[in-house]
PDB file of N, CA and C in Angstrom:
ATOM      1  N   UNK A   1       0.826  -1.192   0.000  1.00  0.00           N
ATOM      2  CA  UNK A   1       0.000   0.000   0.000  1.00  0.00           C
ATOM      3  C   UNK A   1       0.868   1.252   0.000  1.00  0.00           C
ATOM      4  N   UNK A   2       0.282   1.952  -1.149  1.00  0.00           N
ATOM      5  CA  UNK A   2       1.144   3.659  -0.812  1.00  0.00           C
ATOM      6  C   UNK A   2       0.620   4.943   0.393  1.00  0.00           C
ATOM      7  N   UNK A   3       1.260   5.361   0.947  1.00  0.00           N
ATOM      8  CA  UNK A   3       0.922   6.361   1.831  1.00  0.00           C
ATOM      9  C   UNK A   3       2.008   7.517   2.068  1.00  0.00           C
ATOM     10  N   UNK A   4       1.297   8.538   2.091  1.00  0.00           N
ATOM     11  CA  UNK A   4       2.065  10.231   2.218  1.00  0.00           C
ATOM     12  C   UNK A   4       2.890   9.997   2.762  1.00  0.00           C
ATOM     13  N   UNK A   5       4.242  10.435   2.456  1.00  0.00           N
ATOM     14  CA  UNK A   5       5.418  10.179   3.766  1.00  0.00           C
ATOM     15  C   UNK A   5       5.209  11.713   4.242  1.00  0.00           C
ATOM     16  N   UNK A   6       5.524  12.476   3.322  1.00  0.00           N
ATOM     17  CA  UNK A   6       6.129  13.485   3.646  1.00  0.00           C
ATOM     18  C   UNK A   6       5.664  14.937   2.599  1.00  0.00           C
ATOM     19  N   UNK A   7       5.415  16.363   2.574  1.00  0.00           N
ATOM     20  CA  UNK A   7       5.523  16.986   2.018  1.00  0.00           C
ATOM     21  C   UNK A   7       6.271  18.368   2.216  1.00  0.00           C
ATOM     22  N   UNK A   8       6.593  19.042   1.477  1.00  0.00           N
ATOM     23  CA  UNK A   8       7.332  20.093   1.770  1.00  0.00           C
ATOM     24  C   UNK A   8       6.903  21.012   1.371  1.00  0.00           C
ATOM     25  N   UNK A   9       6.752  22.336   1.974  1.00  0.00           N
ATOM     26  CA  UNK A   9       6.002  23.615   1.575  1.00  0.00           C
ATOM     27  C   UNK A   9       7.300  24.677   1.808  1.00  0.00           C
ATOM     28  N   UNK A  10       7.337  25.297   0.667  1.00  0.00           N
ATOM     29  CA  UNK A  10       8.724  26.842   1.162  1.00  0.00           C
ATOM     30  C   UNK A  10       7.966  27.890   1.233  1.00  0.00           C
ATOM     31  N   UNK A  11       7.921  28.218   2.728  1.00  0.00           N
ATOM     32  CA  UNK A  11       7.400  29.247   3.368  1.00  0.00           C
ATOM     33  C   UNK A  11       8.078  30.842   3.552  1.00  0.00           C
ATOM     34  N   UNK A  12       7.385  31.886   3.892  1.00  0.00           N
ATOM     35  CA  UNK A  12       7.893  32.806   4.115  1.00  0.00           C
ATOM     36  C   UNK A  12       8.415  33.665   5.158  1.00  0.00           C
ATOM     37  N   UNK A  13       7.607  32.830   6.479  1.00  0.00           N
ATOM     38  CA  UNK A  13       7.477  33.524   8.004  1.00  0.00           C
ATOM     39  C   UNK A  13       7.291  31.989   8.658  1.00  0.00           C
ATOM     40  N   UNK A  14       8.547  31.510   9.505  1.00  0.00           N
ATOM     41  CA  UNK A  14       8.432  30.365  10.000  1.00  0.00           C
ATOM     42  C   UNK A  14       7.795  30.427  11.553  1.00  0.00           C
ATOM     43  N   UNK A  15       7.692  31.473  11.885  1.00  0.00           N
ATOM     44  CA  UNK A  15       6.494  31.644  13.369  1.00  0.00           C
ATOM     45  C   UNK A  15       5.381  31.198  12.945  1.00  0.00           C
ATOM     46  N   UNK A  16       4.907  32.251  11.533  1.00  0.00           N
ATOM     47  CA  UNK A  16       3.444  32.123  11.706  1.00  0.00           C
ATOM     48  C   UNK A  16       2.788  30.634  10.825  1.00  0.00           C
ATOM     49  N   UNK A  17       3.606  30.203  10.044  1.00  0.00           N
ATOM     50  CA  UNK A  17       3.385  28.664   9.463  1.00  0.00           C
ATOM     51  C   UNK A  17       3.657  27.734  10.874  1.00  0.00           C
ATOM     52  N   UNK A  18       4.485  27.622  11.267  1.00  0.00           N
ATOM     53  CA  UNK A  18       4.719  26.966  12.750  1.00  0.00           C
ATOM     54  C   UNK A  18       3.013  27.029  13.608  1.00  0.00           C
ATOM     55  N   UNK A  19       2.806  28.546  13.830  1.00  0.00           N
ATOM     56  CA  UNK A  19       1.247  28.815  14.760  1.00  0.00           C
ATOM     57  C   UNK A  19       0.197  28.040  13.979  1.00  0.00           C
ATOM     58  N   UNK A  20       0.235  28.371  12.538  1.00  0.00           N
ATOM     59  CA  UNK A  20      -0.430  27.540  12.203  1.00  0.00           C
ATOM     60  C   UNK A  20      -0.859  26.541  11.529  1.00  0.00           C
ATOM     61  N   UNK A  21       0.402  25.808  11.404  1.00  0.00           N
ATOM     62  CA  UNK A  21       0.184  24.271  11.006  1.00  0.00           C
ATOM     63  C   UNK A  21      -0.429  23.439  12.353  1.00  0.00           C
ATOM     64  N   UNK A  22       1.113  23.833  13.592  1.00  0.00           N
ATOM     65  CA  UNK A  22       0.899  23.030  14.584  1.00  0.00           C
ATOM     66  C   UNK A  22      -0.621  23.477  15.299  1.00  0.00           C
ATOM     67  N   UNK A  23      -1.102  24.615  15.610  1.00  0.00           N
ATOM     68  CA  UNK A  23      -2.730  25.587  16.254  1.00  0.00           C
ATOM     69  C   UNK A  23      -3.528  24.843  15.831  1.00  0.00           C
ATOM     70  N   UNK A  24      -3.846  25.327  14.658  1.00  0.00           N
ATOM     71  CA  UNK A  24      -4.945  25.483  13.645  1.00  0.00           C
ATOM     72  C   UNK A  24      -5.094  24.066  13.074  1.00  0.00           C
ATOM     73  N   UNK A  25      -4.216  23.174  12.999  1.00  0.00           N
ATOM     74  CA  UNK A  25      -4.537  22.160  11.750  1.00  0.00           C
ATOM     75  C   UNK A  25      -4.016  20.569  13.124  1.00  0.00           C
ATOM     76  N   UNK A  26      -3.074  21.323  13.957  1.00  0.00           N
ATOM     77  CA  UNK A  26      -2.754  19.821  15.104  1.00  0.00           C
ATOM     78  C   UNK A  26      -2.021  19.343  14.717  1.00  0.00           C
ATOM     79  N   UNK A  27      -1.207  19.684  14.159  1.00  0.00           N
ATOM     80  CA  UNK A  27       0.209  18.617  13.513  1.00  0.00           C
ATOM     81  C   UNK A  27       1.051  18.918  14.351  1.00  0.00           C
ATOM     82  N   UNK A  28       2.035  17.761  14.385  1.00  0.00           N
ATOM     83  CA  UNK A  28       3.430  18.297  15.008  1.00  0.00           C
ATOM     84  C   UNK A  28       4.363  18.248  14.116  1.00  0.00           C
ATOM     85  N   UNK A  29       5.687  19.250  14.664  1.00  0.00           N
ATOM     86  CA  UNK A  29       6.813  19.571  14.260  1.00  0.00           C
ATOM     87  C   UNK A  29       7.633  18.477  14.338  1.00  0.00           C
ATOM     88  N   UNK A  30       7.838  17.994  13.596  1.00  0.00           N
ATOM     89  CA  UNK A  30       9.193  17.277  13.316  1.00  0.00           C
ATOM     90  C   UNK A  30      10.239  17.487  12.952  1.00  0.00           C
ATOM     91  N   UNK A  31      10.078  18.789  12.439  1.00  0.00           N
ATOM     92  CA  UNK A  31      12.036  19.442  11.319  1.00  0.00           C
ATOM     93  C   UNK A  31      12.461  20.324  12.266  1.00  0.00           C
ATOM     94  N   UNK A  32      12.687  21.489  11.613  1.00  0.00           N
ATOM     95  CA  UNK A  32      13.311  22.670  12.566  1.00  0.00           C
ATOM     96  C   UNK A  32      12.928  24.043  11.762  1.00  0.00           C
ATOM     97  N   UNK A  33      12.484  24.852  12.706  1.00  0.00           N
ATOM     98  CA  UNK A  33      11.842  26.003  11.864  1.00  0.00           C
ATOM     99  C   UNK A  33      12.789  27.161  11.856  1.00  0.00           C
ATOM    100  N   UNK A  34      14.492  26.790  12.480  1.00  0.00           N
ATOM    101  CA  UNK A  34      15.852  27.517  13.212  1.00  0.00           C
ATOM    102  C   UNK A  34      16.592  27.560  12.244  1.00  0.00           C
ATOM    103  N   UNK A  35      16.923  26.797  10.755  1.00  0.00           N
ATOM    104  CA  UNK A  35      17.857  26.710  10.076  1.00  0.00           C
ATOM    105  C   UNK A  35      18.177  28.488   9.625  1.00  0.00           C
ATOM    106  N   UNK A  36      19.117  28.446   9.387  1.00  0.00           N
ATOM    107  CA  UNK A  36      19.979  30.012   9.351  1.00  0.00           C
ATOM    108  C   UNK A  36      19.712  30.639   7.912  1.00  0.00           C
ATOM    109  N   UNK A  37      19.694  29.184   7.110  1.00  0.00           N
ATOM    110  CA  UNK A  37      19.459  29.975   5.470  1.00  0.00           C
ATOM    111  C   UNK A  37      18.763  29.032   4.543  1.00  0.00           C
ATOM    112  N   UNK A  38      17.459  29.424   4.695  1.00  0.00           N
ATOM    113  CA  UNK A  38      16.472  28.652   3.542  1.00  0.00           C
ATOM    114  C   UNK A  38      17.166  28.428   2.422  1.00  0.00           C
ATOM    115  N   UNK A  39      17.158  27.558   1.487  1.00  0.00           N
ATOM    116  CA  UNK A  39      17.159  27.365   0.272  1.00  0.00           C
ATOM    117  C   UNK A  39      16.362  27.525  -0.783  1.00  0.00           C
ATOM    118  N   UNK A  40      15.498  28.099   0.155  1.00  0.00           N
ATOM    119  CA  UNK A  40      14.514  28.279  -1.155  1.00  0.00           C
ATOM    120  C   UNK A  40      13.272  30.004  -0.543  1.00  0.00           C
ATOM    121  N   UNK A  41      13.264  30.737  -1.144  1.00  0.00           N
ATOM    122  CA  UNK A  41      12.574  31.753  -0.625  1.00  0.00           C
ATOM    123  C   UNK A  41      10.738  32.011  -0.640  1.00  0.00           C
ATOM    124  N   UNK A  42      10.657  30.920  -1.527  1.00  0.00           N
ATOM    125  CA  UNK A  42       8.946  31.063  -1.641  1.00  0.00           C
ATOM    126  C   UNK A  42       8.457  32.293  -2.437  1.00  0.00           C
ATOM    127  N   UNK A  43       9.638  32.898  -3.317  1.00  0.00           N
ATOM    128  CA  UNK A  43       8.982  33.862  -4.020  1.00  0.00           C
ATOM    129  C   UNK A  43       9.670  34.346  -5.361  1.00  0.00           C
ATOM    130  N   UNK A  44      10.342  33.292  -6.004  1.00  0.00           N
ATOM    131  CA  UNK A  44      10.641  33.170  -7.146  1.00  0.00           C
ATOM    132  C   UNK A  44      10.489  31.425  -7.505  1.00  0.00           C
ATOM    133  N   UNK A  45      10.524  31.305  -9.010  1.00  0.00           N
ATOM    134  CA  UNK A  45      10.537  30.279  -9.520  1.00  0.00           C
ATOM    135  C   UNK A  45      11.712  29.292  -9.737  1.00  0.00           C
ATOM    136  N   UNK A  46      11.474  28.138  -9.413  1.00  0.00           N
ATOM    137  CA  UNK A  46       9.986  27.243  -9.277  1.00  0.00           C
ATOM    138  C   UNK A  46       8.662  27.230  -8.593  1.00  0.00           C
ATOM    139  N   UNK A  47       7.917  27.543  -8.969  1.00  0.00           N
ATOM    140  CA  UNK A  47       6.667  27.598  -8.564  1.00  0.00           C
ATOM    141  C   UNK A  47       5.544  25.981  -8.076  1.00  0.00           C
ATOM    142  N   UNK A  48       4.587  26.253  -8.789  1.00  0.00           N
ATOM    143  CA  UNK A  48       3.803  25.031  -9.381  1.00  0.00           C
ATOM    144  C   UNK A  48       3.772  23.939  -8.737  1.00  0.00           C
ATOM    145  N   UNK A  49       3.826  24.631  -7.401  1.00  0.00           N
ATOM    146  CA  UNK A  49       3.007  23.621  -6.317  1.00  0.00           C
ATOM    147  C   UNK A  49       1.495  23.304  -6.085  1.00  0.00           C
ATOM    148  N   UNK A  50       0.474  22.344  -6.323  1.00  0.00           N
ATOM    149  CA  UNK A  50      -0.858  22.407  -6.290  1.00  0.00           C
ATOM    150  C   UNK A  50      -1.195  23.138  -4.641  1.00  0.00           C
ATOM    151  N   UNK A  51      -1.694  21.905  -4.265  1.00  0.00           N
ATOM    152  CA  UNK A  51      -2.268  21.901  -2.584  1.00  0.00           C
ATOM    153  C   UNK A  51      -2.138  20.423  -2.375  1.00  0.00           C
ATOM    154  N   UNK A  52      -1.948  20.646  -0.908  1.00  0.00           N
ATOM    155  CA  UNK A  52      -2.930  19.242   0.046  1.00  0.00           C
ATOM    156  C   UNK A  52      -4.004  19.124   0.374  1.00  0.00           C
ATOM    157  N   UNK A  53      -3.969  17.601   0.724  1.00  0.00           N
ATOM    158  CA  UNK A  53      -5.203  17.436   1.185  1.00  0.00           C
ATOM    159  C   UNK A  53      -5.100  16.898   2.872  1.00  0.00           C
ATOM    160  N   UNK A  54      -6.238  17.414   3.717  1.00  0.00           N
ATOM    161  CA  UNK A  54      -6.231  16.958   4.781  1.00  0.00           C
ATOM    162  C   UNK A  54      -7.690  16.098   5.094  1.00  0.00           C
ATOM    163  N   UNK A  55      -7.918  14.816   5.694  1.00  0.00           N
ATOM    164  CA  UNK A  55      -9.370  14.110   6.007  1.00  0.00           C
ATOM    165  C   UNK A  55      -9.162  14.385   7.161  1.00  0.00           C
ATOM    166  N   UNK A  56      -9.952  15.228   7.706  1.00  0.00           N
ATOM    167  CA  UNK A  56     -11.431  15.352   8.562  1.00  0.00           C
ATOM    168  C   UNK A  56     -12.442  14.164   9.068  1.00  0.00           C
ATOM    169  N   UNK A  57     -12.532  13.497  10.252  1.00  0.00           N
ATOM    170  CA  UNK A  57     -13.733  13.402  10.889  1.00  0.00           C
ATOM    171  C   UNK A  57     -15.308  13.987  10.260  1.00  0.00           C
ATOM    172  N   UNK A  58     -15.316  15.368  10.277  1.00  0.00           N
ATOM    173  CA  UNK A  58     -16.789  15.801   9.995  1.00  0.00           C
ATOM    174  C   UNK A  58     -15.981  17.568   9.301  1.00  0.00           C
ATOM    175  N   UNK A  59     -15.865  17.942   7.640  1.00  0.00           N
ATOM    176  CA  UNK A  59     -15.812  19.002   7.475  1.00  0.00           C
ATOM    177  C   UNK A  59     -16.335  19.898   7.969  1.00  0.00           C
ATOM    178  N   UNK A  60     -17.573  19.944   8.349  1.00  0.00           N
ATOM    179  CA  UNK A  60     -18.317  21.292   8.638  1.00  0.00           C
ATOM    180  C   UNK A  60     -17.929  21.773  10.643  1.00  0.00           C
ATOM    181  N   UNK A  61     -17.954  20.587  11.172  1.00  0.00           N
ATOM    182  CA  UNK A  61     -17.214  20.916  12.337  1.00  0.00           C
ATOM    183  C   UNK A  61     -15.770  21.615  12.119  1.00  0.00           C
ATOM    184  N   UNK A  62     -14.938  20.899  11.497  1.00  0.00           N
ATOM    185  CA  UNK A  62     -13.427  21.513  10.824  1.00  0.00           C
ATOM    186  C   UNK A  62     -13.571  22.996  10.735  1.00  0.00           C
ATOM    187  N   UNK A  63     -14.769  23.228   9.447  1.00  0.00           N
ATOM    188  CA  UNK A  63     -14.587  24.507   8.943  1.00  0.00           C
ATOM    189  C   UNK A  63     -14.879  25.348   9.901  1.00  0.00           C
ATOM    190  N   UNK A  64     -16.409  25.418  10.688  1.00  0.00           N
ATOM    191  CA  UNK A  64     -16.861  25.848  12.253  1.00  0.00           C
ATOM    192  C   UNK A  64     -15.394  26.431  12.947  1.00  0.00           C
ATOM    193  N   UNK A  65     -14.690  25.604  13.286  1.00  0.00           N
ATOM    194  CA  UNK A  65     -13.515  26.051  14.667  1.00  0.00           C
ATOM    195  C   UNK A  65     -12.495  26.989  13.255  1.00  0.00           C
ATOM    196  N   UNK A  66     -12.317  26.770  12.357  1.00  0.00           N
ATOM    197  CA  UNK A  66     -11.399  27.358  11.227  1.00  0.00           C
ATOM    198  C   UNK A  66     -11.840  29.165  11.662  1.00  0.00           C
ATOM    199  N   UNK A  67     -13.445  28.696  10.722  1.00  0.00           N
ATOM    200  CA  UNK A  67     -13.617  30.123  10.678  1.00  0.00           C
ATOM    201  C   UNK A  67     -13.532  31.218  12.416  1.00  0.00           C
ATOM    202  N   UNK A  68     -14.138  30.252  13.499  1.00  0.00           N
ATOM    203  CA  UNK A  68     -13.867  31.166  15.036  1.00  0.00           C
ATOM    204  C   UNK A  68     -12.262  31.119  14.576  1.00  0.00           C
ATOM    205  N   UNK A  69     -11.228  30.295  14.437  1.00  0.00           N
ATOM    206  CA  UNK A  69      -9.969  30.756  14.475  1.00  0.00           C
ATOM    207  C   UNK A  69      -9.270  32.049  13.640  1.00  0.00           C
ATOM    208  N   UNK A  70      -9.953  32.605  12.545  1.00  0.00           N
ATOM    209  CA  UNK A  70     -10.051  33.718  11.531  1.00  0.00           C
ATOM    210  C   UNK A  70      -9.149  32.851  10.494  1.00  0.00           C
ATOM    211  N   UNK A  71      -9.161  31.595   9.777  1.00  0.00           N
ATOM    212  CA  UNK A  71      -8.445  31.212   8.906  1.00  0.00           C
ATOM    213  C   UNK A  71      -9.175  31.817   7.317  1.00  0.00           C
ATOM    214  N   UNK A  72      -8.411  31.565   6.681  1.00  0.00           N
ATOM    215  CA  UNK A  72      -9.105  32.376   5.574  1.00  0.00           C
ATOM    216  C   UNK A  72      -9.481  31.096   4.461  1.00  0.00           C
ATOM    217  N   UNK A  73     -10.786  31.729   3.941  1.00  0.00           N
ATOM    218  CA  UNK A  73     -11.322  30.579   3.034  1.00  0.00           C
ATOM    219  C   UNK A  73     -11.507  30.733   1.654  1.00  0.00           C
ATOM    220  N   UNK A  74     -10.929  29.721   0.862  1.00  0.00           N
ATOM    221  CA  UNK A  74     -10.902  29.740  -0.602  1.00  0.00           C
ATOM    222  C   UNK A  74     -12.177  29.523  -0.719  1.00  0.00           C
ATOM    223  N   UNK A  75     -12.576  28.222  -0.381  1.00  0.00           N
ATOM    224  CA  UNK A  75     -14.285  27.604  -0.768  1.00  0.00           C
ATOM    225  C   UNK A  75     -14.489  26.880   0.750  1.00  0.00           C
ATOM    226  N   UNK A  76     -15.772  27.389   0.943  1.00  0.00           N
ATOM    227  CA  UNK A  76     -16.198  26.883   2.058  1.00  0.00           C
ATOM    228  C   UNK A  76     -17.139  25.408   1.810  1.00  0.00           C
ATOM    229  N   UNK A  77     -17.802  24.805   2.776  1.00  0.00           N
ATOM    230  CA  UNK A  77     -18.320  23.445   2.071  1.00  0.00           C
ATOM    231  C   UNK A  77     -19.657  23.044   1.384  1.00  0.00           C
ATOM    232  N   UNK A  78     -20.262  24.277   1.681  1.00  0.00           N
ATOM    233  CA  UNK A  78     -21.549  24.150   0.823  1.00  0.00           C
ATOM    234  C   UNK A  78     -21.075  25.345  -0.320  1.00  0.00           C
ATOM    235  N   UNK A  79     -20.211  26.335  -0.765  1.00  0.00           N
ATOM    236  CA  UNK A  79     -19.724  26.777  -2.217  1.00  0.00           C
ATOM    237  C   UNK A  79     -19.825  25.592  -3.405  1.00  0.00           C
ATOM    238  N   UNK A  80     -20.147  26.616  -4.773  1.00  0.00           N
ATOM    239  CA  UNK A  80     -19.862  25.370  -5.792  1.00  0.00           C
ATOM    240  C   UNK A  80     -21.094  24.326  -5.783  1.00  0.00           C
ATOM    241  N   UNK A  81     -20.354  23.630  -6.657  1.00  0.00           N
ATOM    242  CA  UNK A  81     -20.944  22.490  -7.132  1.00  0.00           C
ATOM    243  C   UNK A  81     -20.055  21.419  -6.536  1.00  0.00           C
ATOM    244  N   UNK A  82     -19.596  20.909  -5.884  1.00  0.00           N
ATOM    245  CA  UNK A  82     -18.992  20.213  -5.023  1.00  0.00           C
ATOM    246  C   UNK A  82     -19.075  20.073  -3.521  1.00  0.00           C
ATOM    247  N   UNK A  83     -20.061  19.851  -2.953  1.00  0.00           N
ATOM    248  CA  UNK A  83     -20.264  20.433  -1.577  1.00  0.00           C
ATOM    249  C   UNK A  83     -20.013  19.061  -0.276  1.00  0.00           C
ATOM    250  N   UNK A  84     -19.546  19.925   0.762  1.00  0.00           N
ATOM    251  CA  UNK A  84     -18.801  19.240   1.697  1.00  0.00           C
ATOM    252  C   UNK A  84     -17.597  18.927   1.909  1.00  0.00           C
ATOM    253  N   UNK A  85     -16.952  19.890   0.868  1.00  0.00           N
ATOM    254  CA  UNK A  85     -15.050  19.892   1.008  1.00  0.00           C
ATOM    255  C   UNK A  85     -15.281  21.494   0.830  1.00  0.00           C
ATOM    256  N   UNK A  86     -13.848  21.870   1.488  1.00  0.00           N
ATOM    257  CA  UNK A  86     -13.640  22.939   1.683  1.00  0.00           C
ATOM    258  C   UNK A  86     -11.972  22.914   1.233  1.00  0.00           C
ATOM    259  N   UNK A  87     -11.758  24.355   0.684  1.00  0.00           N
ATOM    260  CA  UNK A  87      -9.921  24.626   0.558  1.00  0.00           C
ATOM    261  C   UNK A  87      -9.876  26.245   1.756  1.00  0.00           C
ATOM    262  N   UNK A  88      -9.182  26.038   2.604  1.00  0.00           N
ATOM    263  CA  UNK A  88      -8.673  26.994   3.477  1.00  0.00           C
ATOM    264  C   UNK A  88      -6.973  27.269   2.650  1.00  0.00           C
ATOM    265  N   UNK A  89      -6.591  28.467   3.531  1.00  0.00           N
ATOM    266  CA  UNK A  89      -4.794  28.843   2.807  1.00  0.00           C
ATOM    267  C   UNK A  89      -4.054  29.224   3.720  1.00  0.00           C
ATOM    268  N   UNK A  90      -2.854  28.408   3.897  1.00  0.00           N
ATOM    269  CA  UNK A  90      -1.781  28.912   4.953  1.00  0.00           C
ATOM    270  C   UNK A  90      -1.643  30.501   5.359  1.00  0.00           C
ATOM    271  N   UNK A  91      -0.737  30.745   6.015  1.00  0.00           N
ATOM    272  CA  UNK A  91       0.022  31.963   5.866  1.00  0.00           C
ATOM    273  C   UNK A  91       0.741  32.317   4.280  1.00  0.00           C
ATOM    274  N   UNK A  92       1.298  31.259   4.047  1.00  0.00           N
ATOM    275  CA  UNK A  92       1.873  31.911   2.447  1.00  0.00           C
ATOM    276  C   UNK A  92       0.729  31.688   1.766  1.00  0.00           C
ATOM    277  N   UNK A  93      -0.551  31.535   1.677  1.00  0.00           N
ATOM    278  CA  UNK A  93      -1.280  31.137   0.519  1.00  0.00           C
ATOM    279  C   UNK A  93      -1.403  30.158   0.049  1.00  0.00           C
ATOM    280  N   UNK A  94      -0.891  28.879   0.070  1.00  0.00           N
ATOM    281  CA  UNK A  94      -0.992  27.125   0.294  1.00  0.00           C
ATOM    282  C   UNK A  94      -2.329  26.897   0.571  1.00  0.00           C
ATOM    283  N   UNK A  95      -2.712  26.052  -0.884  1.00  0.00           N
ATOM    284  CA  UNK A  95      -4.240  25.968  -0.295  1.00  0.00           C
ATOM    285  C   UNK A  95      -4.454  24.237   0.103  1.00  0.00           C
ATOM    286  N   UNK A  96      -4.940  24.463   1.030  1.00  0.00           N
ATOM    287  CA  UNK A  96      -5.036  23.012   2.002  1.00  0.00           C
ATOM    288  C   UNK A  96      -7.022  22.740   1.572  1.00  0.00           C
ATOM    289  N   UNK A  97      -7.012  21.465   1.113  1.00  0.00           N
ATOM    290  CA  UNK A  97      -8.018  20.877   0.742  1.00  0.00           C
ATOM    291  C   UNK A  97      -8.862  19.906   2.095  1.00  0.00           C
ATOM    292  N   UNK A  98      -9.372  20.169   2.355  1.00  0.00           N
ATOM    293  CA  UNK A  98     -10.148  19.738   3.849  1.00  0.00           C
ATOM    294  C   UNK A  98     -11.749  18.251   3.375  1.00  0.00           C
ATOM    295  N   UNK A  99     -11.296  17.368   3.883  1.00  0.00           N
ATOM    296  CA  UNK A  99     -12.574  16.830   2.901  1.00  0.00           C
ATOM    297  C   UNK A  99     -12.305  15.637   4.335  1.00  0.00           C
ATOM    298  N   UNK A 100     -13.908  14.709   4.029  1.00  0.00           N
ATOM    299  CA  UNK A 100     -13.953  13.518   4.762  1.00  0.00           C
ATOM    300  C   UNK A 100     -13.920  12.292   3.789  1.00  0.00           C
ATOM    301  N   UNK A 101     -12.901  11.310   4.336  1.00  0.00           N
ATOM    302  CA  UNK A 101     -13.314  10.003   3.256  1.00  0.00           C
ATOM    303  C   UNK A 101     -14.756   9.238   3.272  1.00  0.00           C
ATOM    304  N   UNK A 102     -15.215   9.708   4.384  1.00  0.00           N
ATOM    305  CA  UNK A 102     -16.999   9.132   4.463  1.00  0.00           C
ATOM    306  C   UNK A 102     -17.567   9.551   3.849  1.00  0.00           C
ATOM    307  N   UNK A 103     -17.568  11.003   3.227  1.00  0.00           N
ATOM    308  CA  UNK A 103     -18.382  11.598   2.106  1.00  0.00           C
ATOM    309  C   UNK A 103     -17.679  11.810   0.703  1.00  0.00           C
ATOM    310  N   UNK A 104     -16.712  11.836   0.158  1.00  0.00           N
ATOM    311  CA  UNK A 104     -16.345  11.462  -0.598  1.00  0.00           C
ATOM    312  C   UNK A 104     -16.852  10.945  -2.181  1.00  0.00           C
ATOM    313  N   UNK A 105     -17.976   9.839  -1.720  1.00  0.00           N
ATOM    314  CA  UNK A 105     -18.584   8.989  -2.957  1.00  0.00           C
ATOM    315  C   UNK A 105     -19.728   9.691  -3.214  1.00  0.00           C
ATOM    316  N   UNK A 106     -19.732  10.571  -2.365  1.00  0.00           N
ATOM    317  CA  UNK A 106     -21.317  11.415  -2.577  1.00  0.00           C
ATOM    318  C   UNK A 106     -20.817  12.633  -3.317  1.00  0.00           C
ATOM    319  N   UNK A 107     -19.570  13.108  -3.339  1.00  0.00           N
ATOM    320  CA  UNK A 107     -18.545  14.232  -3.430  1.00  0.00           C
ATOM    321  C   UNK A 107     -18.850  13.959  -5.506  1.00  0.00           C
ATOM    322  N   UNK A 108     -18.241  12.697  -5.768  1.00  0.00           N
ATOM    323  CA  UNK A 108     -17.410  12.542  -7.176  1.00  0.00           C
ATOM    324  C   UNK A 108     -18.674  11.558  -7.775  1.00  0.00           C
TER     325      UNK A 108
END
């Protein structure tokens, strides 16, 4: 079976991606947000990163605590013609895809 190891996002402000990956979304830190000199600045090319995706328990609870947290929303889950996934966006603008695998087949 295949499964996500790992992804990498080049950020611009490692406090506020730190507040809110680990806050807002519950992940933990595993790397180091201390290194002295990025390799990469997040604001020239290469570009042409899509998004992730994160599964949710229940989207609309998700989106609920998102929006009290002031996260900002691309598509909320009843937007569109696709309803019950939502895309929220980091601090740099990374748009994180929010969906449940229980609803899903009702989704596509």
């Amino acid at each position: 079976d295949f499964m996500l190891q790992q992804t990498m996002l080049r950020i611009k402000d490692p406090k506020k991606s730190l507040e809110f990956y680990t806050n807002v979304l519950g992940m933990t830190n595993w790397g180091t947000e201390n290194d002295e000199k990025p390799y990469h600045n997040g604001n020239s090319d290469p570009r042409g990163f899509g998004h992730i995706g994160l599964a949710v328990p229940d989207v609309y609870a998700a989106c609920k605590r998102f929006e009290e947290l002031g996260v900002t929303f691309v598509k909320k889950p009843d937007d569109g013609k696709m309803k019950g996934l939502a895309f929220i966006q980091d601090p740099d603008g990374y748009w994180i895809e929010i969906l449940s695998p229980n609803n899903m087949l009702s989704i596509i």
